[in-house]
PDB file of N, CA and C in Angstrom:
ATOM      1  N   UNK A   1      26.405  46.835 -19.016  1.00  0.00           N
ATOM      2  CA  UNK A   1      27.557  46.130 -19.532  1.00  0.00           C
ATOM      3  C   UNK A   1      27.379  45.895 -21.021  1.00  0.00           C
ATOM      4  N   UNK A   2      28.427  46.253 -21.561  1.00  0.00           N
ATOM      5  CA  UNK A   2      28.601  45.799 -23.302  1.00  0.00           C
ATOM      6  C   UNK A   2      28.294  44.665 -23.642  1.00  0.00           C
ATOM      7  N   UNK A   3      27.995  43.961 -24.249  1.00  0.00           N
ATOM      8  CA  UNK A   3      27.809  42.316 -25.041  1.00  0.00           C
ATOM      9  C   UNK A   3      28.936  42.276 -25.516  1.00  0.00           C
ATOM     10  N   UNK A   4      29.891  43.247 -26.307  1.00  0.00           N
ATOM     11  CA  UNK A   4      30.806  43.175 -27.010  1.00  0.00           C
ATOM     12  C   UNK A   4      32.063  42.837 -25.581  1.00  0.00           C
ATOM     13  N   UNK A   5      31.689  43.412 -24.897  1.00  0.00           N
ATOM     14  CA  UNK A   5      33.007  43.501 -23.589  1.00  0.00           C
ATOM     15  C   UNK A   5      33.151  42.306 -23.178  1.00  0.00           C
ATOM     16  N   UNK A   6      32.514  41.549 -22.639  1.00  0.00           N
ATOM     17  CA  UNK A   6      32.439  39.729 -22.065  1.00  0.00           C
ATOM     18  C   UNK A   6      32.903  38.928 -23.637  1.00  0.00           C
ATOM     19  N   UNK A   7      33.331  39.123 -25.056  1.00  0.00           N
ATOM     20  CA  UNK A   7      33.285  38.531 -26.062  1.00  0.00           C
ATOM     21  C   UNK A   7      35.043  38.848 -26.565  1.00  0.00           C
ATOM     22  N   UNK A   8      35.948  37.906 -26.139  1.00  0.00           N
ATOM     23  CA  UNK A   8      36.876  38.303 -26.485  1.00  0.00           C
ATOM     24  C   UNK A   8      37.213  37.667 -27.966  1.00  0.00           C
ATOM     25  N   UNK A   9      38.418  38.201 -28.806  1.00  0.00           N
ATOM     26  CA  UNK A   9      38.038  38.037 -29.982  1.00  0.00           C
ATOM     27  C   UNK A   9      39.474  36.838 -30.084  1.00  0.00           C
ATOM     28  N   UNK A  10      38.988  35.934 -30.999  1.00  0.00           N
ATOM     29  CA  UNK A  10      40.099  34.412 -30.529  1.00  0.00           C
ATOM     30  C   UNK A  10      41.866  34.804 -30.658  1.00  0.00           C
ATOM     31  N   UNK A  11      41.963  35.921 -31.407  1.00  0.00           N
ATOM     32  CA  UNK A  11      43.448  36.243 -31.240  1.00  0.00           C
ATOM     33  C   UNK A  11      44.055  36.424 -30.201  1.00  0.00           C
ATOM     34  N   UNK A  12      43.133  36.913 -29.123  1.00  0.00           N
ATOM     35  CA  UNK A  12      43.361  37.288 -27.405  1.00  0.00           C
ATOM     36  C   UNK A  12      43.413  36.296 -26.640  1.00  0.00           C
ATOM     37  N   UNK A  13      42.469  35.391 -27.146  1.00  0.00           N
ATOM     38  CA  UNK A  13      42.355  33.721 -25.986  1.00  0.00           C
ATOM     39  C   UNK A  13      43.645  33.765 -25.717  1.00  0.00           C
ATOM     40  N   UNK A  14      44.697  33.419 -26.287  1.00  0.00           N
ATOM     41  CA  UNK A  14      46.113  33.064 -26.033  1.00  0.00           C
ATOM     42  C   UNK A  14      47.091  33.896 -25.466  1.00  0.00           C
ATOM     43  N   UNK A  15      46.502  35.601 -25.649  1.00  0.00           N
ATOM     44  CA  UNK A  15      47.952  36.342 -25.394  1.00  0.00           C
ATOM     45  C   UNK A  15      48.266  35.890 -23.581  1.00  0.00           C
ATOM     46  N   UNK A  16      49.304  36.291 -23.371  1.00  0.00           N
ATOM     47  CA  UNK A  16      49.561  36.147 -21.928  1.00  0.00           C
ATOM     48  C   UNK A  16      50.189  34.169 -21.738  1.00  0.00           C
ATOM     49  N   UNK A  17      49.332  33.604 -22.137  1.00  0.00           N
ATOM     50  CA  UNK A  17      49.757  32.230 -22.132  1.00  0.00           C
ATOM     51  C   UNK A  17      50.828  31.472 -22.195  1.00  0.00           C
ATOM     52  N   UNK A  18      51.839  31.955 -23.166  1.00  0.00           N
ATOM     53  CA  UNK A  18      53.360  31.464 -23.394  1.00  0.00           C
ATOM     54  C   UNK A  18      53.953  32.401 -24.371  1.00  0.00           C
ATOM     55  N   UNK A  19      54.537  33.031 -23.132  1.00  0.00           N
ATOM     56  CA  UNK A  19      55.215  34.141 -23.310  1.00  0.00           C
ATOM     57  C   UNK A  19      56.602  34.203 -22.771  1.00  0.00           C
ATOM     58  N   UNK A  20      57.321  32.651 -22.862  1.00  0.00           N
ATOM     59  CA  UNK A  20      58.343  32.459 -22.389  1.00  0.00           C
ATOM     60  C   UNK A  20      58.918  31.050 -22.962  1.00  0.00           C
ATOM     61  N   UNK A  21      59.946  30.811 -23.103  1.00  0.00           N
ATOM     62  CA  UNK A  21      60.476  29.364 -24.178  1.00  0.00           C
ATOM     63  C   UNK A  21      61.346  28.842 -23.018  1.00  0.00           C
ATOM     64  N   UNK A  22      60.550  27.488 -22.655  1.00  0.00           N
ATOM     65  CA  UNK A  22      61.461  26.534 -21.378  1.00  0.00           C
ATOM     66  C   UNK A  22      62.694  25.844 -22.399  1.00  0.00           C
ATOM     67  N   UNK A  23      63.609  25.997 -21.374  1.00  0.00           N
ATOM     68  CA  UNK A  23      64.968  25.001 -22.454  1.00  0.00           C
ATOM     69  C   UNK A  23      64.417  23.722 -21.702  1.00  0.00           C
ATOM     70  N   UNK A  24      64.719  22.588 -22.737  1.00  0.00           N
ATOM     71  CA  UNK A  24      64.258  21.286 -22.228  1.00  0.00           C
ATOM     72  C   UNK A  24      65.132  20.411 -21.637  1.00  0.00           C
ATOM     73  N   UNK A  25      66.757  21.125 -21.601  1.00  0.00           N
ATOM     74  CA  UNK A  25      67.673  20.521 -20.835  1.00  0.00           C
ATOM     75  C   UNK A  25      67.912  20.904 -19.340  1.00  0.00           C
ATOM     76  N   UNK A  26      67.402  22.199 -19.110  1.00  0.00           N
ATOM     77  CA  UNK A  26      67.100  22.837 -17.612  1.00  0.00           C
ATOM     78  C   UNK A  26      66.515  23.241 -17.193  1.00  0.00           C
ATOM     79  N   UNK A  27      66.252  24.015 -16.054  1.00  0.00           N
ATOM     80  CA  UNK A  27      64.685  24.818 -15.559  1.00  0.00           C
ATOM     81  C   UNK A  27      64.671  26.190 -15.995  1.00  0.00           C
ATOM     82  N   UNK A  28      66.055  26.681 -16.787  1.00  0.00           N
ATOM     83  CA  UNK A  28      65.907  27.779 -17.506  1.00  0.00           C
ATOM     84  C   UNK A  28      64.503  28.417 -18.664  1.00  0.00           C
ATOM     85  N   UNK A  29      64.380  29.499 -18.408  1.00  0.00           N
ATOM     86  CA  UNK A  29      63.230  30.166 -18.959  1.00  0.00           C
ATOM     87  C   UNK A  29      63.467  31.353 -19.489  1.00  0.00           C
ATOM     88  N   UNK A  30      63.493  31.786 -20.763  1.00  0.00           N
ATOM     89  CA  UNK A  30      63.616  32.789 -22.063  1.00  0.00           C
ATOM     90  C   UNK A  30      62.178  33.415 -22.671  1.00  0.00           C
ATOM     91  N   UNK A  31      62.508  34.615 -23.051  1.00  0.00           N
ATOM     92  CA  UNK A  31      61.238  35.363 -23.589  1.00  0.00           C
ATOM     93  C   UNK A  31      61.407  35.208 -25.101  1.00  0.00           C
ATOM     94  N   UNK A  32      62.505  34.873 -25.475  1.00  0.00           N
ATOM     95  CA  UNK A  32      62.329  34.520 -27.173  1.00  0.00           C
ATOM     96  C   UNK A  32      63.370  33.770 -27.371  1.00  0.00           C
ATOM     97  N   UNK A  33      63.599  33.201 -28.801  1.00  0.00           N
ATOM     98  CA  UNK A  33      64.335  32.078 -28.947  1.00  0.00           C
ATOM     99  C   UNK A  33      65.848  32.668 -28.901  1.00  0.00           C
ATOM    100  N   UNK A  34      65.883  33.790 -29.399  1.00  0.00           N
ATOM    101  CA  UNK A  34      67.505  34.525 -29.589  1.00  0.00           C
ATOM    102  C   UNK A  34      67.913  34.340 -28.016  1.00  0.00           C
ATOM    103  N   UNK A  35      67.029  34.552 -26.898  1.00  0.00           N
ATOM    104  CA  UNK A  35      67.901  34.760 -25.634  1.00  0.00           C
ATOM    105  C   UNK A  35      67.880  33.251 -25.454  1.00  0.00           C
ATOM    106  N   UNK A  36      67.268  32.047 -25.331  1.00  0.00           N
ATOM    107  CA  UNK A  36      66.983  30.797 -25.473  1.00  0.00           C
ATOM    108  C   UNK A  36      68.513  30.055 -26.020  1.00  0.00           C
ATOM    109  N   UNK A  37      68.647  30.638 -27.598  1.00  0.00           N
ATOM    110  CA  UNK A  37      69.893  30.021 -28.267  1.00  0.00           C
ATOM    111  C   UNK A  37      71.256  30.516 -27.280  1.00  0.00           C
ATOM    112  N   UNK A  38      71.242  32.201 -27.218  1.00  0.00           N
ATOM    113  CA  UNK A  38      72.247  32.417 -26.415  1.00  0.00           C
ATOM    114  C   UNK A  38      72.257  31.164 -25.022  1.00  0.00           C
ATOM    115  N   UNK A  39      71.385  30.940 -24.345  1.00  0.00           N
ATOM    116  CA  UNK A  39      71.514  30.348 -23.279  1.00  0.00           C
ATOM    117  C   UNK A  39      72.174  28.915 -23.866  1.00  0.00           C
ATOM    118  N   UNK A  40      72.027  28.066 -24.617  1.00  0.00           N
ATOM    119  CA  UNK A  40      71.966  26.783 -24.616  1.00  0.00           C
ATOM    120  C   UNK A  40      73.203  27.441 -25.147  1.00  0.00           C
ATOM    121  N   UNK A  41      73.854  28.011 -25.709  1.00  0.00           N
ATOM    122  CA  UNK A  41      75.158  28.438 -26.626  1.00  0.00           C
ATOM    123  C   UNK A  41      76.021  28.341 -25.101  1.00  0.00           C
ATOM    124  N   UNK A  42      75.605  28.856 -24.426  1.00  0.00           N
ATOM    125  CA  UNK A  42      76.409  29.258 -23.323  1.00  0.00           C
ATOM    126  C   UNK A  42      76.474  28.460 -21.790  1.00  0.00           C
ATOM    127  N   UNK A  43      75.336  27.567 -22.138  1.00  0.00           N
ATOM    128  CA  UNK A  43      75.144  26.220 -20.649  1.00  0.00           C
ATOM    129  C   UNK A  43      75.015  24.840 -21.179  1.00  0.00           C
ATOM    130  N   UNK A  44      75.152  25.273 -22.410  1.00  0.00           N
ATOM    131  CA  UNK A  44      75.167  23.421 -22.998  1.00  0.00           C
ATOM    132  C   UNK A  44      75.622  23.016 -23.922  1.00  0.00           C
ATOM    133  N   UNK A  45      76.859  23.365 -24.297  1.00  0.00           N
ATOM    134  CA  UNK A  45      77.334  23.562 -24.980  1.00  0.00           C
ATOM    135  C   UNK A  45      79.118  23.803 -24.514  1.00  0.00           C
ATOM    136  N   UNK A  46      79.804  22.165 -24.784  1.00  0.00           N
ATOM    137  CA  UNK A  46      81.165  21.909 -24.543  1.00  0.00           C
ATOM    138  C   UNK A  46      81.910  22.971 -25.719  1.00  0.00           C
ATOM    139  N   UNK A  47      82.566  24.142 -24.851  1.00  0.00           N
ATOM    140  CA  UNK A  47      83.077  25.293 -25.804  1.00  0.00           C
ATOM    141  C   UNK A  47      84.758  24.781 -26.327  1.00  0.00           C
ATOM    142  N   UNK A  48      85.539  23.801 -25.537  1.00  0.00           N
ATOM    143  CA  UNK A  48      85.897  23.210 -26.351  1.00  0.00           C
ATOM    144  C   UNK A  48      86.030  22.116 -27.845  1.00  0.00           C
ATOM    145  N   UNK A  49      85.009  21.257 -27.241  1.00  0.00           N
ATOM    146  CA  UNK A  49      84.735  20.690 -28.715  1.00  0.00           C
ATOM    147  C   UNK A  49      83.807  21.209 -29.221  1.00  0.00           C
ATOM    148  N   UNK A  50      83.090  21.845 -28.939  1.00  0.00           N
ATOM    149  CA  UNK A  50      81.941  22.446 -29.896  1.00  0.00           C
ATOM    150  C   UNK A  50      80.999  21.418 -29.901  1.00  0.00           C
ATOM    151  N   UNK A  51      80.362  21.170 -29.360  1.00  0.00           N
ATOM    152  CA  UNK A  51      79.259  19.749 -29.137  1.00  0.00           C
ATOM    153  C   UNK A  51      78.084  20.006 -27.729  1.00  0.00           C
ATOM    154  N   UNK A  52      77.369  19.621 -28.248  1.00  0.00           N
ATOM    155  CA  UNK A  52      75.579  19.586 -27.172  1.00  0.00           C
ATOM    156  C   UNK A  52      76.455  18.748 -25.822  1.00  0.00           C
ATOM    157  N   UNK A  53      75.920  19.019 -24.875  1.00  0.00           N
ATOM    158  CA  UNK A  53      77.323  18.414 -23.362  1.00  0.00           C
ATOM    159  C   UNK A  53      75.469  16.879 -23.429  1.00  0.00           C
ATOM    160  N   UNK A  54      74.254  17.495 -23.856  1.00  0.00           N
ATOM    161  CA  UNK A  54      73.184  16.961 -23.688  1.00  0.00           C
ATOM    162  C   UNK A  54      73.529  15.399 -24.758  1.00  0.00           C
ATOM    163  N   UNK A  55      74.494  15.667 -25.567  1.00  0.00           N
ATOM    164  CA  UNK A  55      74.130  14.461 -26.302  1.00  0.00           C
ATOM    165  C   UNK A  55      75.473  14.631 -27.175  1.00  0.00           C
ATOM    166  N   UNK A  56      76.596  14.611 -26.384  1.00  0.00           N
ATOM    167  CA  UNK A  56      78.265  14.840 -27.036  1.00  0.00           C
ATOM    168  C   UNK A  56      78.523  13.621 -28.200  1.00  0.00           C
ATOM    169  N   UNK A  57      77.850  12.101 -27.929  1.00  0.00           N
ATOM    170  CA  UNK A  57      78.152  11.596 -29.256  1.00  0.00           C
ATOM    171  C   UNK A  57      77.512  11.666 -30.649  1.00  0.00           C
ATOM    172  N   UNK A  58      76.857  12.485 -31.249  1.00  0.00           N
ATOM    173  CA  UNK A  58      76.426  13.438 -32.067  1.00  0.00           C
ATOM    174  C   UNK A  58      77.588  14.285 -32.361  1.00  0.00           C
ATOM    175  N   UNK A  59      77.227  14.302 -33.950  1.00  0.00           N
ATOM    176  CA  UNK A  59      77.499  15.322 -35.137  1.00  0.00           C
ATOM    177  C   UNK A  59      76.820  16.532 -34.686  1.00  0.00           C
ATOM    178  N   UNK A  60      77.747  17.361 -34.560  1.00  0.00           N
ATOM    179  CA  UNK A  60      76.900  18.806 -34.889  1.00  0.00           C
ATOM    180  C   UNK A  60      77.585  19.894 -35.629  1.00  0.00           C
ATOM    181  N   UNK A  61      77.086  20.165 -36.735  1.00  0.00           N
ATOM    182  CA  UNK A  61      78.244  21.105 -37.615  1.00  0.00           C
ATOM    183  C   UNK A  61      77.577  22.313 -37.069  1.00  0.00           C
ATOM    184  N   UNK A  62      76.241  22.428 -36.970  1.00  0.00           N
ATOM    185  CA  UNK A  62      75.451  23.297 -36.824  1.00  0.00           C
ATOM    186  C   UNK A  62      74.650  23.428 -35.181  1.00  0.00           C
ATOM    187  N   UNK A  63      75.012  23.907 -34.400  1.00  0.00           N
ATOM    188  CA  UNK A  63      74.828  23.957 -33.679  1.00  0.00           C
ATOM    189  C   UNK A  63      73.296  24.689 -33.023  1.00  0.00           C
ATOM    190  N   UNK A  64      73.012  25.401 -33.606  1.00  0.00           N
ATOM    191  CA  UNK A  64      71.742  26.079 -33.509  1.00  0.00           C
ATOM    192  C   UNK A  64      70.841  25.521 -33.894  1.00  0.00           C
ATOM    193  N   UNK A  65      71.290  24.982 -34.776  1.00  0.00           N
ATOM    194  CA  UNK A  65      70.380  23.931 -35.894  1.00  0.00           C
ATOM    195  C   UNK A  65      69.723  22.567 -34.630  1.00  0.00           C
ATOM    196  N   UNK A  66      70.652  22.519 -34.471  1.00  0.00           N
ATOM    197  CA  UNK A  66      70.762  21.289 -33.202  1.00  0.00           C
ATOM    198  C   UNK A  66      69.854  21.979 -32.114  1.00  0.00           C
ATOM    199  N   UNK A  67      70.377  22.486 -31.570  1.00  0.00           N
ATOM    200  CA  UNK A  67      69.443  23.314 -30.166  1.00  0.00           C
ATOM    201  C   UNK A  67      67.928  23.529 -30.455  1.00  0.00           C
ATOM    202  N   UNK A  68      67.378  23.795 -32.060  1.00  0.00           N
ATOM    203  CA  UNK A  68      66.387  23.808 -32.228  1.00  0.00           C
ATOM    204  C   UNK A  68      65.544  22.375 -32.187  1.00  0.00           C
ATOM    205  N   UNK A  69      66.455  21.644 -32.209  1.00  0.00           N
ATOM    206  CA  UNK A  69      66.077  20.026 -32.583  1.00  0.00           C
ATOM    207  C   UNK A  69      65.401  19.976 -30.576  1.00  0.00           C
ATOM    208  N   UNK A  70      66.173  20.218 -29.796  1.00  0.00           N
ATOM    209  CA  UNK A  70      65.847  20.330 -28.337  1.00  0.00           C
ATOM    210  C   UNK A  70      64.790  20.794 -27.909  1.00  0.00           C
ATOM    211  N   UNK A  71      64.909  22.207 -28.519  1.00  0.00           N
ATOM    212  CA  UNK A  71      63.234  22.874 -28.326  1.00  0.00           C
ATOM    213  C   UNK A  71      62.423  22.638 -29.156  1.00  0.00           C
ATOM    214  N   UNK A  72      62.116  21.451 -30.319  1.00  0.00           N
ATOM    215  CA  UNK A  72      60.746  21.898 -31.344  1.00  0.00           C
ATOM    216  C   UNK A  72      60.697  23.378 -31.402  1.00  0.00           C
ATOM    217  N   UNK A  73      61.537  23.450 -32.214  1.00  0.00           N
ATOM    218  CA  UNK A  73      61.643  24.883 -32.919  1.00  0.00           C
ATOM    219  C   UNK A  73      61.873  24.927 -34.206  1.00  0.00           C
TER     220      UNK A  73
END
């Protein structure tokens, strides 16, 4: 057996680990933030007024802007 083979190198510790972005308003689960935004664009999000359904008395000019505020993003 290699010495080098049992020695993984610290960029690897993590791969595999979180490889998916939980929305924090549902049990929904995304592989990157673009499919993430689409989702919250499209399940949380009152398409009449244009407002988070998570927190409708809030300003939101920016809506993405906002959704990132949800995920620490």
């Amino acid at each position: 057996m290699d010495a080098g083979s049992s020695t993984q190198q610290p960029q690897n510790l993590l791969l595999g680990i979180a490889q998916y972005i939980l929305c924090q308003l549902c049990p929904e689960q995304a592989p990157d933030l673009k499919v993430m935004e689409d989702h919250f664009l499209r399940a949380h999000v009152n398409k009449e007024k244009r407002n988070c359904e998570a927190c409708p008395s809030e300003d939101q000019p920016d809506l993405i802007q906002h959704m990132r505020r949800h995920t620490n993003r």
